[in-house]
Protein backbone atom coordinates (compact mmCIF):
# COMPACT_ATOMS: atom_id res chain seq x y z
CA UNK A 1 26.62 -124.10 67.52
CA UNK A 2 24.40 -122.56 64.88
CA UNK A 3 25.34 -119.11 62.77
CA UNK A 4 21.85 -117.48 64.79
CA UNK A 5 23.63 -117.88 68.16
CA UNK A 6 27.02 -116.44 67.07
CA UNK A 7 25.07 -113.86 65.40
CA UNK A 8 23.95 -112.75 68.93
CA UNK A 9 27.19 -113.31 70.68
CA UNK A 10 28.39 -110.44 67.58
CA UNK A 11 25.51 -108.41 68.78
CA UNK A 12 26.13 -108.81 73.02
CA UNK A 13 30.36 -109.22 73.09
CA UNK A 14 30.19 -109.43 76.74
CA UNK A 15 29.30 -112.61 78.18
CA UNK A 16 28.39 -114.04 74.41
CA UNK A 17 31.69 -113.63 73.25
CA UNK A 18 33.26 -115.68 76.32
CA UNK A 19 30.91 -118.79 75.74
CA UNK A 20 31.23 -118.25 71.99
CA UNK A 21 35.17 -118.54 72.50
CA UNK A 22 34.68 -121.59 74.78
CA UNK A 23 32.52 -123.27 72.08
CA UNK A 24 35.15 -122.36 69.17
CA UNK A 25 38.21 -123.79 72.12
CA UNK A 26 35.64 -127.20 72.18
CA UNK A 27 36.15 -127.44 68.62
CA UNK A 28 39.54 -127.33 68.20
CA UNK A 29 40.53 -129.82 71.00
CA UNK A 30 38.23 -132.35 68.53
CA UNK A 31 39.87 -131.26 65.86
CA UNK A 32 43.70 -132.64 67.37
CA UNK A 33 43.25 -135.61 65.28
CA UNK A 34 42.75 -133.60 62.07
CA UNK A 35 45.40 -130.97 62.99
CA UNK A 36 48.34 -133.68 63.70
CA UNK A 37 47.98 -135.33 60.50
CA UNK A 38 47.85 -132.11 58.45
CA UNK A 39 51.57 -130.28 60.48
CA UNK A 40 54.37 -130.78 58.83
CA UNK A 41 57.18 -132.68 61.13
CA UNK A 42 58.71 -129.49 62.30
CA UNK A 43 55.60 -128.16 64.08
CA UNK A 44 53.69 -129.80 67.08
CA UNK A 45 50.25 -130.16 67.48
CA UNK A 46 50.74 -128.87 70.47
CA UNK A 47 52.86 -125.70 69.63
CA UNK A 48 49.79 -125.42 66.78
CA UNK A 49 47.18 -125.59 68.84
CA UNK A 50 48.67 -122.85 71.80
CA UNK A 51 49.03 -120.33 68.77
CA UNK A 52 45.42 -120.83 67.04
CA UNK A 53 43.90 -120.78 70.93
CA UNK A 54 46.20 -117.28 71.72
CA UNK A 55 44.53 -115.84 68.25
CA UNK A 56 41.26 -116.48 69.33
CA UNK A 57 42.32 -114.92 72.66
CA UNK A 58 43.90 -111.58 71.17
CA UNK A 59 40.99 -110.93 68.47
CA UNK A 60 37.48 -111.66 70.29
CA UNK A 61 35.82 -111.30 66.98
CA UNK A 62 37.46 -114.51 65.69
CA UNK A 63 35.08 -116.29 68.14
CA UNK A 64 31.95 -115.11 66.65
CA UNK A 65 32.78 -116.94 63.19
CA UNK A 66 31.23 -119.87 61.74
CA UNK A 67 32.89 -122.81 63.81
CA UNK A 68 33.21 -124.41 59.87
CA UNK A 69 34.82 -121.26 58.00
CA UNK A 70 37.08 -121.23 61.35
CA UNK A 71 37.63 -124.70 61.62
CA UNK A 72 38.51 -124.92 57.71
CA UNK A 73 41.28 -121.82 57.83
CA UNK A 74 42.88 -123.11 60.77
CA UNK A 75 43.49 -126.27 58.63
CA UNK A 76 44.74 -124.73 55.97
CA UNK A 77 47.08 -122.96 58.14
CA UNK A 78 47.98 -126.28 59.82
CA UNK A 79 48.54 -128.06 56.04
CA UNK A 80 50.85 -125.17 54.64
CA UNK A 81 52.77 -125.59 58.19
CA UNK A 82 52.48 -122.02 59.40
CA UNK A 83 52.06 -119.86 62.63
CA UNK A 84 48.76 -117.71 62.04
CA UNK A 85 48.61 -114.28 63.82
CA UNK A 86 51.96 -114.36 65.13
CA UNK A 87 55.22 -111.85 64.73
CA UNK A 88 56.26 -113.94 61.96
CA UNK A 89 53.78 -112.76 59.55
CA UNK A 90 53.51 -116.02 58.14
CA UNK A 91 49.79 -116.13 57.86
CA UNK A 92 46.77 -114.53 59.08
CA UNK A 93 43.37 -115.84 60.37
CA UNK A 94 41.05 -113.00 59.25
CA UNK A 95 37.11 -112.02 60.86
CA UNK A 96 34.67 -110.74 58.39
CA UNK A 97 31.10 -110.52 57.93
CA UNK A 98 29.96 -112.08 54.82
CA UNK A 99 26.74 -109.74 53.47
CA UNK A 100 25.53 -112.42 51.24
CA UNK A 101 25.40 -115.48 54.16
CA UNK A 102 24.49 -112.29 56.58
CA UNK A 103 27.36 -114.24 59.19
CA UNK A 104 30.93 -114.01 60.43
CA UNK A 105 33.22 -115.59 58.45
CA UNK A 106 37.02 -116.67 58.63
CA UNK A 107 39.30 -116.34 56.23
CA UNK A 108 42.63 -117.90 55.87
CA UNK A 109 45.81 -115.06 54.65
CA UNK A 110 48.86 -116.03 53.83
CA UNK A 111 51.65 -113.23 55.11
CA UNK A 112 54.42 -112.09 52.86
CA UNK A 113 57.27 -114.08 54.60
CA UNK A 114 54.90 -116.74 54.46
CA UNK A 115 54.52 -116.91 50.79
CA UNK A 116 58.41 -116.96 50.66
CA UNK A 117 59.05 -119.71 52.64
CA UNK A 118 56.12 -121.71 50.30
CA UNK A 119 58.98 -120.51 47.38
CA UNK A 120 62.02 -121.71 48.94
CA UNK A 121 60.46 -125.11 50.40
CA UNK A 122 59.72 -125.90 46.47
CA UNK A 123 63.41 -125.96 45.90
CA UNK A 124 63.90 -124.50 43.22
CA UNK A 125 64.42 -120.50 44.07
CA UNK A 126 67.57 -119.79 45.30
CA UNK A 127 66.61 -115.80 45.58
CA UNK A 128 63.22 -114.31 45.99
CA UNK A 129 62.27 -110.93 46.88
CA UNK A 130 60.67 -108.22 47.70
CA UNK A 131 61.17 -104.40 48.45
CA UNK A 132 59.15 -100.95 48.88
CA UNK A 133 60.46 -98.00 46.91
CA UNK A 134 60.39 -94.13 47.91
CA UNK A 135 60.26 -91.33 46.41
CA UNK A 136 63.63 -90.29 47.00
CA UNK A 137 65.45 -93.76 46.04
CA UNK A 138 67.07 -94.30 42.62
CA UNK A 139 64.63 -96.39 41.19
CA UNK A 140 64.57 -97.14 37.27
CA UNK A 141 63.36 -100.41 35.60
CA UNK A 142 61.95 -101.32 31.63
CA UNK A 143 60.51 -104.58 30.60
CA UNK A 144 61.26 -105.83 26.91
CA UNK A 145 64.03 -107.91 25.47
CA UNK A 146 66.81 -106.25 27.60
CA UNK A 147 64.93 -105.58 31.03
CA UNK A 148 66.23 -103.61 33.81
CA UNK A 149 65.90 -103.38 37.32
CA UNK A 150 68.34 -100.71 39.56
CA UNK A 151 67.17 -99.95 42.96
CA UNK A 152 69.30 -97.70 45.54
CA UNK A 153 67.63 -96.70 48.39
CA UNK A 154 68.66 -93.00 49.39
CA UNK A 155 70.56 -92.84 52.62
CA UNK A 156 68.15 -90.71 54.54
CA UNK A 157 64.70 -88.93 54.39
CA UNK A 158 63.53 -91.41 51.77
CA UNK A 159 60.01 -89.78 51.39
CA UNK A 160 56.79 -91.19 50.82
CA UNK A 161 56.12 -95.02 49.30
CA UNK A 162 55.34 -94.98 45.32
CA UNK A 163 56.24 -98.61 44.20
CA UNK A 164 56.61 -102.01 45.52
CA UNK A 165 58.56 -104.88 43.29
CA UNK A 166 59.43 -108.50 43.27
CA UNK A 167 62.28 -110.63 42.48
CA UNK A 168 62.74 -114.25 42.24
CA UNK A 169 66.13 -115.97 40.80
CA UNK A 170 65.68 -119.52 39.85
CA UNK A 171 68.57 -122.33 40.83
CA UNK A 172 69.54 -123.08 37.22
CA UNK A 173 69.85 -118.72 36.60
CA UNK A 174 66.37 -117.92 35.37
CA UNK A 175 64.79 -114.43 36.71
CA UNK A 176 61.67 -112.36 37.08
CA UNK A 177 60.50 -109.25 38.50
CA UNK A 178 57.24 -107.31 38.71
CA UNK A 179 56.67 -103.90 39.55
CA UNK A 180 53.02 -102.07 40.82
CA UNK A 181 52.61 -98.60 42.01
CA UNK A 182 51.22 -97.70 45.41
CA UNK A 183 48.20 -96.94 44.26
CA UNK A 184 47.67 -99.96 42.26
CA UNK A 185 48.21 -102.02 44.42
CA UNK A 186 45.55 -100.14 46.67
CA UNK A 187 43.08 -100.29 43.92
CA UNK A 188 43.66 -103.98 43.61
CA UNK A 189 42.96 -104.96 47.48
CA UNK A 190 39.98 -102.83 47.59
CA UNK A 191 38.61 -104.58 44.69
CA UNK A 192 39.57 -108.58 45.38
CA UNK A 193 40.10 -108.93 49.35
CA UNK A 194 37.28 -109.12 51.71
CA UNK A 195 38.94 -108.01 54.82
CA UNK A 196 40.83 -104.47 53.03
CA UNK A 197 39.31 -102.53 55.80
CA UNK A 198 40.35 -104.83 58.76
CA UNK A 199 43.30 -107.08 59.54
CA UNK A 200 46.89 -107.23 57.96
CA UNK A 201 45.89 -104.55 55.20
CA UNK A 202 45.43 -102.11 58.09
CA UNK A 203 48.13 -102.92 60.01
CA UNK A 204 50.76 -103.84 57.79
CA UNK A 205 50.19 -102.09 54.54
CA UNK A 206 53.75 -102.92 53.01
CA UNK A 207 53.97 -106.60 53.59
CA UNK A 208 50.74 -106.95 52.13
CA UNK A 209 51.99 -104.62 49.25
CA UNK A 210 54.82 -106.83 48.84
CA UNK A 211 52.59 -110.00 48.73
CA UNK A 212 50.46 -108.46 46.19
CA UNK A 213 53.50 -108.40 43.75
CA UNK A 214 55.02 -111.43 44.49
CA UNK A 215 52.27 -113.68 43.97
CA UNK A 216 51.60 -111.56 40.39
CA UNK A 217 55.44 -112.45 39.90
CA UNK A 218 55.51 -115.93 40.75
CA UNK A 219 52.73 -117.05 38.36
CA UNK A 220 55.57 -116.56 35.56
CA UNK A 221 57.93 -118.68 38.07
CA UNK A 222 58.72 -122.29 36.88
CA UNK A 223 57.71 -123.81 39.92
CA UNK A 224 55.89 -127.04 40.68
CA UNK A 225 52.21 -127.42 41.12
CA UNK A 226 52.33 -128.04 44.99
CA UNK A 227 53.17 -124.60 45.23
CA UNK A 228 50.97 -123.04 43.35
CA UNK A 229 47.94 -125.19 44.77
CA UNK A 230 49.33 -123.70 47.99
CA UNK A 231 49.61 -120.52 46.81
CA UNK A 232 45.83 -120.62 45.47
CA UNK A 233 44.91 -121.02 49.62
CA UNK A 234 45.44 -117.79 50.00
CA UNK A 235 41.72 -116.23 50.79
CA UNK A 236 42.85 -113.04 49.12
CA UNK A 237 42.66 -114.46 45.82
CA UNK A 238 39.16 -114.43 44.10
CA UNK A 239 38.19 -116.56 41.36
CA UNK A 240 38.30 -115.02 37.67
CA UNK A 241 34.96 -116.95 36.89
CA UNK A 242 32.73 -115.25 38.96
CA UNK A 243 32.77 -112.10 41.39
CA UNK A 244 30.45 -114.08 43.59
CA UNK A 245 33.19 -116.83 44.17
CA UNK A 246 36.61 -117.16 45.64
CA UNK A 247 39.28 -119.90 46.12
CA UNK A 248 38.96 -121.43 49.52
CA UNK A 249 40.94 -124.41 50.65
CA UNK A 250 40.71 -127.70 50.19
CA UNK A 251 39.80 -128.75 53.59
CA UNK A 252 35.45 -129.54 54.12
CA UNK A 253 34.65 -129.35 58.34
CA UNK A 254 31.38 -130.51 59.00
CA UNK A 255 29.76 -128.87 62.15
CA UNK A 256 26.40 -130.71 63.32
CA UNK A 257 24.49 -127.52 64.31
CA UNK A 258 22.48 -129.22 67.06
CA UNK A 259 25.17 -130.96 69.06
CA UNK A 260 27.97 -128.89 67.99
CA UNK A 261 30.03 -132.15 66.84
CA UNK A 262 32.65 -131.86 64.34
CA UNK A 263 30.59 -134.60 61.65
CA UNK A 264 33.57 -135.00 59.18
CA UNK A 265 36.91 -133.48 57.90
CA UNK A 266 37.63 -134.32 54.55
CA UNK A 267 40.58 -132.51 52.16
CA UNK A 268 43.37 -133.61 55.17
């Protein structure tokens, strides 16, 4: 399926969007191969494949993507082993339009519990955090030679939001924390995520907050490099090289836009 007919089935939902989510269904049954080699052992392809086919179900829009930007964040969900669009909040498979391809893109979000189970699986965090602050808590911190962080949450009323911060305690006693203000941390999604005004950012503001601080943590973590090369899947993250550029995964789908065939998977 080319981008020109999804294009249309954006512009005529009714009967476009069905046959544009049949298509997008088509390609992920020939993708079964791909996706069982990529899921960890405690996930079935099958179990995989009923969650991707219930997001496309649930959000219409994700239908009207490019079968290859959909095709290549489902992977990535598939390789980091976790449930997209699901109550876990593990990780998110995002619609936007992309103004400079003038299509429908997807785009692959990690969740905040998600990014904490990538800490613990790389064995060597034994505590890793995060937490909102309000105005009303007893919050104090300093960096320096001596830092602190004290954080008591008041019993009741505990006002509006002002900061978000994030832990991590190493196995062999090491620590870290990081702490942004409410309105940094708006500032910083407006300026480096594509989908701010749609998708988890909308609808769950604080675990996206506490994302935000943990990955700005957990670059000063001593963890391996798998984790940070999973980390760096996260579609939220935008190269430093270029403003036209971001980090997307590692996984190349191939989409023959006469026959609709998926050509080639390479990055598995």
């Amino acid at each position: 399926m080319s981008n020109d007919m999804i294009q249309k089935a954006t512009a005529q939902p009714s009967a476009k969007t069905t046959d544009a989510r049949a298509s997008m269904q088509t390609y992920i049954k020939q993708m079964q191969g791909e996706i069982k080699k990529a899921l960890p052992a405690v996930m079935t392809p099958e179990r995989f494949t009923r969650i991707v086919l219930s997001a496309l179900s649930t959000n219409p829009k994700l239908a009207q993507t490019t079968p290859q930007s959909f095709l290549a964040a489902m992977m990535t969900a598939a390789q980091l082993g976790m449930e997209p669009n699901t109550p876990l909040g593990q990780a998110y498979l995002i619609p936007y339009y992309n103004s400079k391809s003038r299509c429908n893109e997807c785009q692959f979000q990690l969740g905040y519990k998600g990014l904490i189970d990538l800490a613990y699986r790389s064995g060597e965090v034994s505590i890793i955090q995060a937490q909102v602050v309000y105005e009303h808590d007893d919050f104090t911190y300093s960096f320096g030679l001596d830092p602190v962080l004290k954080h008591v949450p008041a019993a009741s009323e505990r006002g509006e939001p002002t900061y978000v911060y994030a832990m991590f305690r190493t196995k062999d006693g090491g620590f870290g924390y990081d702490v942004m203000s409410m309105d940094a941390i708006r500032s910083f999604a407006q300026q480096y995520s594509k989908s701010f005004n749609a998708g988890p950012w909308q609808t769950n503001f604080e675990e996206m907050a506490k994302k935000t601080v943990l990955k700005k943590v957990l670059k000063y973590a001593p963890l391996k490099s798998d984790f940070l090369r999973s980390m760096a899947q996260d579609g939220t993250i935008k190269s430093e090289v270029s403003e036209d550029m971001y980090m997307v995964p590692g996984t190349v789908v191939e989409v023959d836009s006469e026959t609709g065939e998926v050509m080639e998977v390479s990055g598995v």
